[in-house]
Protein backbone atom coordinates (compact mmCIF):
# COMPACT_ATOMS: atom_id res chain seq x y z
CA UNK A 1 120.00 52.04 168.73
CA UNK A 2 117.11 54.15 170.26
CA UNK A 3 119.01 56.89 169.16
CA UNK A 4 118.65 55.56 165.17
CA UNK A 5 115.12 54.48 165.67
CA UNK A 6 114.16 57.93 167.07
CA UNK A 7 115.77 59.58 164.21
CA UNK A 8 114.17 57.94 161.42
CA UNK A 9 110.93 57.87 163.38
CA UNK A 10 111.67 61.98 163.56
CA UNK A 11 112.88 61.94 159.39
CA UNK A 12 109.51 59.93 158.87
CA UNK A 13 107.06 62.67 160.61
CA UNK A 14 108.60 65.49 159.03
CA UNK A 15 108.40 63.76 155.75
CA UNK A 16 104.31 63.15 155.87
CA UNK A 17 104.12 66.40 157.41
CA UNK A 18 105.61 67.85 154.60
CA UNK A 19 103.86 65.76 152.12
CA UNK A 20 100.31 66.46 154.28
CA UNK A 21 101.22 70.17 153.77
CA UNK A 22 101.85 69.55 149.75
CA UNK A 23 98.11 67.94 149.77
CA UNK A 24 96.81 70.87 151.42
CA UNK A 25 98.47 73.15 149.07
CA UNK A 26 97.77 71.58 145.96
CA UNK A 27 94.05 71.16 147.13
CA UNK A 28 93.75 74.52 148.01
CA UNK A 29 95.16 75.75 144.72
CA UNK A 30 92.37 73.17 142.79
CA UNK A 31 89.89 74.85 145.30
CA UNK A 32 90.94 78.40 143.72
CA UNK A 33 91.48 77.44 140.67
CA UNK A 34 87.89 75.60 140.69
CA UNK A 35 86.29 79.08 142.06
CA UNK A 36 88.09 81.11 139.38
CA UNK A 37 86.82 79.58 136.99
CA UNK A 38 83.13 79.09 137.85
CA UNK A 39 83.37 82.80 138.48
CA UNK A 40 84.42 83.22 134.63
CA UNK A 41 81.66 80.44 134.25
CA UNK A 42 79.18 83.13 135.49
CA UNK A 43 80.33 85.76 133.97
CA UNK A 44 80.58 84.78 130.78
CA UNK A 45 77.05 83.65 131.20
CA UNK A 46 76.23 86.98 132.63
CA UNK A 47 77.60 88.96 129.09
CA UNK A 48 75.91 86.43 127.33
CA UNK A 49 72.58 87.10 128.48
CA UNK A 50 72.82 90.77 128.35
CA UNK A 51 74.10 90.18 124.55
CA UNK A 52 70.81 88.05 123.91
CA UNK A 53 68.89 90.28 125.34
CA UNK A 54 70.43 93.26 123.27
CA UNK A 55 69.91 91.26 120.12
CA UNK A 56 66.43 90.28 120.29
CA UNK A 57 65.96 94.33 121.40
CA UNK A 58 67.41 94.70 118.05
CA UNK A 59 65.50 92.49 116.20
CA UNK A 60 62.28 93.48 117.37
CA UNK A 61 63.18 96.99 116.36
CA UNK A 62 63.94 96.05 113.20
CA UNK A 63 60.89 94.15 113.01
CA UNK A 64 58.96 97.49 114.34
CA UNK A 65 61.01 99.03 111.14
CA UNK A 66 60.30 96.62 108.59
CA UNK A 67 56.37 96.42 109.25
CA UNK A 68 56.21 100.61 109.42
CA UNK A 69 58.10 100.01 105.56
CA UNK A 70 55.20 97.34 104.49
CA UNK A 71 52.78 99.68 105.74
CA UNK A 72 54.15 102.90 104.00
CA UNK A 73 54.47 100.79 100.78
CA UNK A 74 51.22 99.46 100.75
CA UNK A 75 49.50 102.94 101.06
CA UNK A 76 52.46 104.16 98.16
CA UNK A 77 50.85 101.58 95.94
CA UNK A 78 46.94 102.76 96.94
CA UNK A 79 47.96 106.00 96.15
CA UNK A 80 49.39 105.38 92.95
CA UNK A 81 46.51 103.17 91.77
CA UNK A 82 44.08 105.90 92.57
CA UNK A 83 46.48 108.05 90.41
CA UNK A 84 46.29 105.88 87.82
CA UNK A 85 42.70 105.21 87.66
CA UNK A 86 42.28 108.93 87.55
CA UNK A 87 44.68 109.36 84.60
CA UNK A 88 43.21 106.62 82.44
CA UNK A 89 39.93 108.30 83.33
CA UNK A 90 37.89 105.85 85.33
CA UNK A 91 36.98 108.22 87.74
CA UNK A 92 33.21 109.36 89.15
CA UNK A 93 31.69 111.48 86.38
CA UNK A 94 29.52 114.24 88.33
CA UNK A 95 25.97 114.89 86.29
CA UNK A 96 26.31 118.44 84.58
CA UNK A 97 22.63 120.18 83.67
């Protein structure tokens, strides 16, 4: 009877050892799984940061491109107002003697 009693109390050890080592492998493997992906977390936050950054570089070139345009357009249109003033005549008259 000890005998039975010392076996099951032997089958009953190894069994919550085995299911204590389960637990410990299945919370390791959340553990690494949680680290993986906070890693791709950062990352991912990482590219997109240098991706915002590269846009608004973008943008305020294009800005840079679009107020050089204005500018160049606006001095265009002076130039061909003066032309046209000229041409319909309303230019200085110098005094002749």
């Amino acid at each position: 009877m000890l005998e039975n009693v010392s076996k099951r109390k032997s089958s009953f050890l190894r069994e919550e050892y085995g299911r204590e080592m389960a637990g410990e492998a299945a919370r390791r493997d959340l553990t690494e799984r949680l680290c993986s992906v906070d890693a791709a977390r950062a990352s991912d936050t990482q590219e997109y940061r240098h991706n915002l950054a590269a846009m608004e570089a973008r943008l305020e070139e294009e800005r840079t491109h679009r107020v050089r345009a204005e500018a160049d357009l606006a001095k265009q249109e002076i130039g061909r107002q003066a032309m046209e003033k000229a041409l319909d005549g309303d230019f200085p008259r110098a005094l002749f003697f």
